[in-house]
N, C-alpha and C. Protein backbone atom coordinates (compact mmCIF):
# COMPACT_ATOMS: atom_id res chain seq x y z
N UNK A 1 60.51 27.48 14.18
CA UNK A 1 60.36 27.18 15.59
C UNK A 1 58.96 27.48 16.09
N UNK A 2 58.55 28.57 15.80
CA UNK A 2 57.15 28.88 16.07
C UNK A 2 56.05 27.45 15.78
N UNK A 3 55.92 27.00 14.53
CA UNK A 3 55.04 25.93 14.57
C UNK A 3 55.40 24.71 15.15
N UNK A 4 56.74 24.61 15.86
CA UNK A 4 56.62 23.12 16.81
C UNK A 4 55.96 24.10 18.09
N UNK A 5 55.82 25.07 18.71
CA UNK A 5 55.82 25.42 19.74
C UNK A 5 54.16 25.64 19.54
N UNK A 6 53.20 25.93 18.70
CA UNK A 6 52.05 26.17 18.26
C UNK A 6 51.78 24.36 18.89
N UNK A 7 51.83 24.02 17.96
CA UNK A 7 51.74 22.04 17.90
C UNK A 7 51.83 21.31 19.40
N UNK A 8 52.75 22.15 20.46
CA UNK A 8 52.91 21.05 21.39
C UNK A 8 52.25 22.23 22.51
N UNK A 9 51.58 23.68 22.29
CA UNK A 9 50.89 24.58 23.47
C UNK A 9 49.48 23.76 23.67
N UNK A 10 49.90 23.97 25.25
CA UNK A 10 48.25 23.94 26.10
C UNK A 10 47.16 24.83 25.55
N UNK A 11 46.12 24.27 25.85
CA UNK A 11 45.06 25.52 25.69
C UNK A 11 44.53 25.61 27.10
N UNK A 12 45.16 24.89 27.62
CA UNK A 12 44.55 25.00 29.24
C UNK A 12 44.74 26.77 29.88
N UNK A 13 43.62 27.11 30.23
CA UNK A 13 43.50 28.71 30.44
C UNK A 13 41.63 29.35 30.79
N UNK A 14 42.14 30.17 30.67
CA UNK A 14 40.82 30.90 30.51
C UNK A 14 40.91 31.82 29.46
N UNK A 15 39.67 31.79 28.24
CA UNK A 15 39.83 32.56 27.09
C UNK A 15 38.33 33.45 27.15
N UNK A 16 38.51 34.76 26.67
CA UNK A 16 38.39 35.35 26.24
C UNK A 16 37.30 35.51 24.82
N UNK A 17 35.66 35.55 24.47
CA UNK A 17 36.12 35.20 23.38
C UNK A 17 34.46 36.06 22.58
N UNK A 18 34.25 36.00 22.09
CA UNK A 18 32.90 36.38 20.79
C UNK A 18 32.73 35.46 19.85
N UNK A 19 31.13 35.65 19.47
CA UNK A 19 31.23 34.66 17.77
C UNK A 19 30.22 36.12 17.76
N UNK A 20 29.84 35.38 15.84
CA UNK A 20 29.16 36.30 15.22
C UNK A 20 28.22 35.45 14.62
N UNK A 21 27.53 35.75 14.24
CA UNK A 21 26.13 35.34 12.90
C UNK A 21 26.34 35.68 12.03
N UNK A 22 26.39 34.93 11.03
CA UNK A 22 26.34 35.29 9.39
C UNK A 22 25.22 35.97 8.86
N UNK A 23 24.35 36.21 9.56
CA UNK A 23 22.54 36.74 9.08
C UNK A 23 22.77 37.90 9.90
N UNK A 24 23.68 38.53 10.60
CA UNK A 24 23.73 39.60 10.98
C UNK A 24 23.13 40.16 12.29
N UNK A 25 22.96 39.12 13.19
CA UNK A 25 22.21 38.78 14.26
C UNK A 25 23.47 39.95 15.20
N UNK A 26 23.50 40.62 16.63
CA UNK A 26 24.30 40.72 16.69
C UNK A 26 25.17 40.10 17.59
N UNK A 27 26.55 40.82 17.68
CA UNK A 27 27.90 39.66 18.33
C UNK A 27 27.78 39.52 19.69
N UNK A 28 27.87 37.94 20.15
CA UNK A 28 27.56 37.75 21.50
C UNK A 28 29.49 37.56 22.12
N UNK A 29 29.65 37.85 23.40
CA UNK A 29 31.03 37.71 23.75
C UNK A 29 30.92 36.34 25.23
N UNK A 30 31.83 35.72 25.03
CA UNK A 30 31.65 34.45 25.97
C UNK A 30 33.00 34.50 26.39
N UNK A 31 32.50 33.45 28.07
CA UNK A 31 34.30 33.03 28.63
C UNK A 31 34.41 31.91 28.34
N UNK A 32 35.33 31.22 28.34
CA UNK A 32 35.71 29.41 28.10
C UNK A 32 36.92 29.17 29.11
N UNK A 33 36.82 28.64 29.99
CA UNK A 33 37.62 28.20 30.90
C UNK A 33 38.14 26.60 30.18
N UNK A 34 39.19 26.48 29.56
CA UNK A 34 39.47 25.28 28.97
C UNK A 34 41.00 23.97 29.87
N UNK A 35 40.53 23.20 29.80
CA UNK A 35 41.51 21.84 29.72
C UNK A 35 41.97 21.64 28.93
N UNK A 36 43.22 21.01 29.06
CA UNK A 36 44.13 20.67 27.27
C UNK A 36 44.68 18.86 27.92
N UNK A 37 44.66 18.45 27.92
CA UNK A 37 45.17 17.49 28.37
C UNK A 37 45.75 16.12 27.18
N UNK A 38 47.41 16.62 26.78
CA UNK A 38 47.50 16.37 25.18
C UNK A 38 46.63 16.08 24.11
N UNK A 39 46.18 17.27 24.26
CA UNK A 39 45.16 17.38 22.95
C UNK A 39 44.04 17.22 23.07
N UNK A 40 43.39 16.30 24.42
CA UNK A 40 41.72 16.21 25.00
C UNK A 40 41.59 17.50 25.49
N UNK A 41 40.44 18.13 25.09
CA UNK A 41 39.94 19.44 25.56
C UNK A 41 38.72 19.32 26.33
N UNK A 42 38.51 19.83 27.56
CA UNK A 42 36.98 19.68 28.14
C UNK A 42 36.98 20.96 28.35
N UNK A 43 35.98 21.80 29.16
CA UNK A 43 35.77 22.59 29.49
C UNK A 43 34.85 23.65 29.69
N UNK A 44 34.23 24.61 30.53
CA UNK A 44 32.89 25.16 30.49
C UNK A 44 33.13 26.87 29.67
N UNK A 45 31.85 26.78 29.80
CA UNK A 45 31.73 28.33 29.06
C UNK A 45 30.56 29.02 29.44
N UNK A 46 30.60 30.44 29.94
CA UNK A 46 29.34 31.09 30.28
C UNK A 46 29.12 32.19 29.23
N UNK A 47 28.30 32.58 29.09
CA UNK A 47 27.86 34.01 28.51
C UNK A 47 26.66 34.41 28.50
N UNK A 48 26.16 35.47 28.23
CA UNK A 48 25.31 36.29 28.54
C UNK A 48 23.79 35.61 27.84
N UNK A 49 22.81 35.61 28.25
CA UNK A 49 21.77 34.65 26.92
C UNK A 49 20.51 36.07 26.99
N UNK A 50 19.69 35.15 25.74
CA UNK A 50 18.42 35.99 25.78
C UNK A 50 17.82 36.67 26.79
N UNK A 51 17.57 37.94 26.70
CA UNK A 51 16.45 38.56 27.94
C UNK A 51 14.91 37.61 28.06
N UNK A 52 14.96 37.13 29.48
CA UNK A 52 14.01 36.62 29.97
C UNK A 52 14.30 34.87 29.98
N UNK A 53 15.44 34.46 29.28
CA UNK A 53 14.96 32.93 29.02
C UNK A 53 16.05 32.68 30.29
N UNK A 54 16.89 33.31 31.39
CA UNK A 54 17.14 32.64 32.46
C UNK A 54 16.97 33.76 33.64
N UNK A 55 16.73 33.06 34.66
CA UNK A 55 16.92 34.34 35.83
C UNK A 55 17.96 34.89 35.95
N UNK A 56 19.78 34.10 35.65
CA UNK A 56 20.66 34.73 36.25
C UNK A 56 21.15 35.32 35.22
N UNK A 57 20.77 35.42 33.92
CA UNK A 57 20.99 35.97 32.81
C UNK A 57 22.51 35.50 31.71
N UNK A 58 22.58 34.04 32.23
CA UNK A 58 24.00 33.63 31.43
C UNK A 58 23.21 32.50 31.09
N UNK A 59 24.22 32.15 30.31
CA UNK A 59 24.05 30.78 29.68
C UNK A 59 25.03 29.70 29.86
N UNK A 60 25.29 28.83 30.31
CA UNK A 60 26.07 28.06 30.64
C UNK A 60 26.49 26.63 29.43
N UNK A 61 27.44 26.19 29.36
CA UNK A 61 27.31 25.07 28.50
C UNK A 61 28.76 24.13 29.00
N UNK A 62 28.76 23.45 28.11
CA UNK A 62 30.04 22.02 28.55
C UNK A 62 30.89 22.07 26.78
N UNK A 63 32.26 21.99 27.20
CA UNK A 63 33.01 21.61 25.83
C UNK A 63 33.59 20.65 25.93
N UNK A 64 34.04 19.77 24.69
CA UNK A 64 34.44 18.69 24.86
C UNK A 64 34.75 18.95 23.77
N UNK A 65 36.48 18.47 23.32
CA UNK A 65 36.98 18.54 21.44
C UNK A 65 38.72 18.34 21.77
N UNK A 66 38.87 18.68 20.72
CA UNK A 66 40.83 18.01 20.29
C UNK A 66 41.36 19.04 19.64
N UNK A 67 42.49 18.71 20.22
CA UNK A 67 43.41 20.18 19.40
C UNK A 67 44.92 19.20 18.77
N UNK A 68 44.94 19.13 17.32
CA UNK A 68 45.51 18.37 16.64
C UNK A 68 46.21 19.30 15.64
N UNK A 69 47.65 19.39 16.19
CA UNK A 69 48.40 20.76 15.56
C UNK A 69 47.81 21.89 15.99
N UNK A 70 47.73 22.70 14.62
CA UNK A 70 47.14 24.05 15.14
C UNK A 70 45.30 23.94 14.79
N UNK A 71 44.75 22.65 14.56
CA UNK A 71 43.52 22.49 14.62
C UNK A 71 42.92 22.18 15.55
N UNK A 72 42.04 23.33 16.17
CA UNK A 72 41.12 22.80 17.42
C UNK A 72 39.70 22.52 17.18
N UNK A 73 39.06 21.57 17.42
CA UNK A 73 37.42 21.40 17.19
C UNK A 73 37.17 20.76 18.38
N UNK A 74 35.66 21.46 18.78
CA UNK A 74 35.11 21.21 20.18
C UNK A 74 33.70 21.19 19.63
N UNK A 75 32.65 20.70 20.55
CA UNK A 75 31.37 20.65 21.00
C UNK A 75 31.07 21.68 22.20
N UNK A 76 29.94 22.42 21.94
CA UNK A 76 30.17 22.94 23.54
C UNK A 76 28.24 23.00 23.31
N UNK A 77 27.73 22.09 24.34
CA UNK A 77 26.49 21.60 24.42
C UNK A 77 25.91 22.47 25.73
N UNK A 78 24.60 23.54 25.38
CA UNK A 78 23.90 24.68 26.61
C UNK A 78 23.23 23.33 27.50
N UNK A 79 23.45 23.83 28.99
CA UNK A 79 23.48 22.73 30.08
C UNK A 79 21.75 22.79 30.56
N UNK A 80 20.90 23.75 29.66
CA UNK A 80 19.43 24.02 29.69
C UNK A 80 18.80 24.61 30.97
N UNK A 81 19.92 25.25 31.89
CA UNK A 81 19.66 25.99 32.80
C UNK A 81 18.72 27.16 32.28
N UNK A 82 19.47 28.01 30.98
CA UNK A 82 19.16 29.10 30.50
C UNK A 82 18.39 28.98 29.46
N UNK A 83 17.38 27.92 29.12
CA UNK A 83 16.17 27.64 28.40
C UNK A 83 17.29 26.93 27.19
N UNK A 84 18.37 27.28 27.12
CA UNK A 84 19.12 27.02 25.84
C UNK A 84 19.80 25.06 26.01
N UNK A 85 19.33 24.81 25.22
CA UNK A 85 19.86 23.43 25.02
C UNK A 85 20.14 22.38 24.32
N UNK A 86 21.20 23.37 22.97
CA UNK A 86 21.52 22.71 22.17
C UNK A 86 23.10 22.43 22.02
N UNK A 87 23.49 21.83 21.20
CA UNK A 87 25.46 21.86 20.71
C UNK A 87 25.19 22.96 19.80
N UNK A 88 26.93 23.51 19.78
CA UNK A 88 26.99 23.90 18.60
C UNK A 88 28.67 23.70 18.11
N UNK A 89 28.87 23.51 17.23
CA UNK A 89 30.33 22.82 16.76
C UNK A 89 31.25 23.95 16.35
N UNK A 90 32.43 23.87 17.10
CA UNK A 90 33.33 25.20 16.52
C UNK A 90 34.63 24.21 15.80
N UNK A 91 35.01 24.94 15.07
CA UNK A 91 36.48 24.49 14.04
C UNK A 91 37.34 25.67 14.33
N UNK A 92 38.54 25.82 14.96
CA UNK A 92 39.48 26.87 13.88
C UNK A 92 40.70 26.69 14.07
N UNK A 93 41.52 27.05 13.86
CA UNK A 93 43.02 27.48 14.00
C UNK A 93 43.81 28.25 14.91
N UNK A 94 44.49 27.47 15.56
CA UNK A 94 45.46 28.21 17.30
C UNK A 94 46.46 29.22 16.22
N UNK A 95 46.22 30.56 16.68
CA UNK A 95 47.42 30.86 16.17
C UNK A 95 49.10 30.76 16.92
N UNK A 96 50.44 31.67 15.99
CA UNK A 96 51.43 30.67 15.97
C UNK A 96 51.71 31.07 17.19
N UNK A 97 51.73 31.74 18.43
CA UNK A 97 51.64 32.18 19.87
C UNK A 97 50.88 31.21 20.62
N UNK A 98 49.97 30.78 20.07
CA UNK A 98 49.10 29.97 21.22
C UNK A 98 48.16 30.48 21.78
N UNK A 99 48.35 31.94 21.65
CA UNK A 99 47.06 32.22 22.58
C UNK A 99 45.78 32.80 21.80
N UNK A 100 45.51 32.32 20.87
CA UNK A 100 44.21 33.10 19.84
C UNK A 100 43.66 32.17 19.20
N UNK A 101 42.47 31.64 18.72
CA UNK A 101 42.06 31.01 18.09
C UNK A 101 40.80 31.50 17.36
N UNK A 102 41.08 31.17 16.06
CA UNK A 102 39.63 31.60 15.05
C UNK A 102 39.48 30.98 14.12
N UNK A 103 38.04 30.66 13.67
CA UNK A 103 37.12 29.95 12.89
C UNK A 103 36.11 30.23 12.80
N UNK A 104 35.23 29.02 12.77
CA UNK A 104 33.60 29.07 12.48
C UNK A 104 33.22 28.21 13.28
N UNK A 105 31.89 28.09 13.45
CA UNK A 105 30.80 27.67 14.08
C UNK A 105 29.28 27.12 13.40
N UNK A 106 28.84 25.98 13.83
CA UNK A 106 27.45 25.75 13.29
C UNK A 106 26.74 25.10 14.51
N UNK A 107 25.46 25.46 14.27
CA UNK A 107 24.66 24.85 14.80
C UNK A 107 24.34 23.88 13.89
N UNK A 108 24.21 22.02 13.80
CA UNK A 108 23.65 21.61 12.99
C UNK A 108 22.23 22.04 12.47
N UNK A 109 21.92 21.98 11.13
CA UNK A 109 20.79 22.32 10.53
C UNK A 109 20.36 23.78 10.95
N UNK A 110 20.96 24.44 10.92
CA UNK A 110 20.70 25.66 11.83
C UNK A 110 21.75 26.90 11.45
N UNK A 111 21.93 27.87 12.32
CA UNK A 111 23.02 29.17 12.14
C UNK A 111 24.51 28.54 12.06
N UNK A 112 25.09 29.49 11.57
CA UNK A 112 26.52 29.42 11.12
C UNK A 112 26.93 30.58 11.23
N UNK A 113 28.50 30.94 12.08
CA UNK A 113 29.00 32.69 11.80
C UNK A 113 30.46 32.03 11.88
N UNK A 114 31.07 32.88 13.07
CA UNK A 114 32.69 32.65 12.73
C UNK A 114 32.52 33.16 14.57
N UNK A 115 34.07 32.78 14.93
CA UNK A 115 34.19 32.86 16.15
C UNK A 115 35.66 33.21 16.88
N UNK A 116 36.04 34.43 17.24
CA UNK A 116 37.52 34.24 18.27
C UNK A 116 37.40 33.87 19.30
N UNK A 117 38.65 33.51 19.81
CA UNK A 117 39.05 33.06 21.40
C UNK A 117 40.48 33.69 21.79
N UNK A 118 40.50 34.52 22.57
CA UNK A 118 41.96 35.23 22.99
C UNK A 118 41.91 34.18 24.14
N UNK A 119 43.52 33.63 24.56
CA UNK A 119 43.59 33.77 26.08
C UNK A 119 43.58 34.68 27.01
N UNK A 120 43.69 34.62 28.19
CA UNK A 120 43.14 35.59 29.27
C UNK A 120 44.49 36.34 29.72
N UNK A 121 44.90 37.10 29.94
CA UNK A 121 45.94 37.80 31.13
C UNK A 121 47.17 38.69 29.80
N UNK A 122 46.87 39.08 28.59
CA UNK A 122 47.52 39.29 27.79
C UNK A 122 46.99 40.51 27.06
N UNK A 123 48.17 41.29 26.32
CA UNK A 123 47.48 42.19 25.57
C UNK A 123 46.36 42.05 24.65
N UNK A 124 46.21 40.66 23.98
CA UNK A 124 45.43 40.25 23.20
C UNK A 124 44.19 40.13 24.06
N UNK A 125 44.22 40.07 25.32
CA UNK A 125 42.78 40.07 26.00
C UNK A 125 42.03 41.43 26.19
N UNK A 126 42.78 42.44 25.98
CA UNK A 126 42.43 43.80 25.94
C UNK A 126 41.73 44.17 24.83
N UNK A 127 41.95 43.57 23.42
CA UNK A 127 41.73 43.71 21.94
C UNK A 127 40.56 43.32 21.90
N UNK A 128 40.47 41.79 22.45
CA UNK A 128 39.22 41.33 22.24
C UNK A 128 37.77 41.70 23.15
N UNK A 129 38.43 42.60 24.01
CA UNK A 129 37.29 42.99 25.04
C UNK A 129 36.76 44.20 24.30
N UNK A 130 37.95 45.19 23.51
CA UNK A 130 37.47 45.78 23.01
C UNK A 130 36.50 45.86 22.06
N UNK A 131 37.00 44.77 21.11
CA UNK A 131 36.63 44.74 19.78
C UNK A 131 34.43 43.89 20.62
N UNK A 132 34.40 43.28 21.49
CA UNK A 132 32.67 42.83 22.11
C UNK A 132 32.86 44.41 23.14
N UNK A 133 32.93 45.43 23.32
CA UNK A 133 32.52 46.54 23.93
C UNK A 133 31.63 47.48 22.45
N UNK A 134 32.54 47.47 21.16
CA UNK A 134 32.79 47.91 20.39
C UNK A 134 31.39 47.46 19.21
N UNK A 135 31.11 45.99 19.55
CA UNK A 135 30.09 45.14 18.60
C UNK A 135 28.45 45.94 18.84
């Protein structure tokens, strides 16, 4: 029962979330306010960016991707407010609750790490705040 209920959940929410760098850079923590709209995903995302490259000190970007079963892949392209203005491509897996997702990430030609997403209002949002207090 769990994986029809995985297969047919919204991701529509607000998540929760961190990636990492594979080169050991360290862990940045982001929000994603997402749309699910059977399976079309849009949605924005802020987080914190480099010292000095914006005044208000976030970074802003746009997502756009599909969630096909428990596979979600998005684009989420920096809107160049915050000097930042590239895509970078995430892949991973909803887990069987719905509310967690993890994978990886690339920048084409560029960095690669791995990435969670908790939803928002849940014990699992406590974990993951911990675990970017903790980074």
């Amino acid at each position: 029962m769990h994986g029809a209920r995985t297969s047919a959940a919204s991701l529509t929410g607000i998540w929760q979330g961190i990636y990492s760098y594979d080169d050991g850079r360290e862990d940045a923590p982001f929000v994603a306010t997402l749309l699910d709209l059977g399976g079309a995903i849009s949605g924005t995302t802020h987080e914190p960016c480099p010292i000095g490259a914006s005044s208000t000190g976030l970074a802003f970007a746009e997502i756009i991707g599909r969630r096909v079963g428990v596979t979600v892949a998005f684009s989420k392209t920096y809107d160049g407010t915050s000097g930042l203005d590239h895509t970078v491509l995430y892949e991973g897996a909803l887990s069987s609750d719905g509310d967690e997702i993890e994978g990886a990430w690339l920048i084409p030609g560029g960095s690669v790490g791995r990435f969670m997403m908790i939803r928002g209002g849940g014990r699992k949002e406590g974990a993951a705040l911990e675990m970017a207090a903790a980074a």
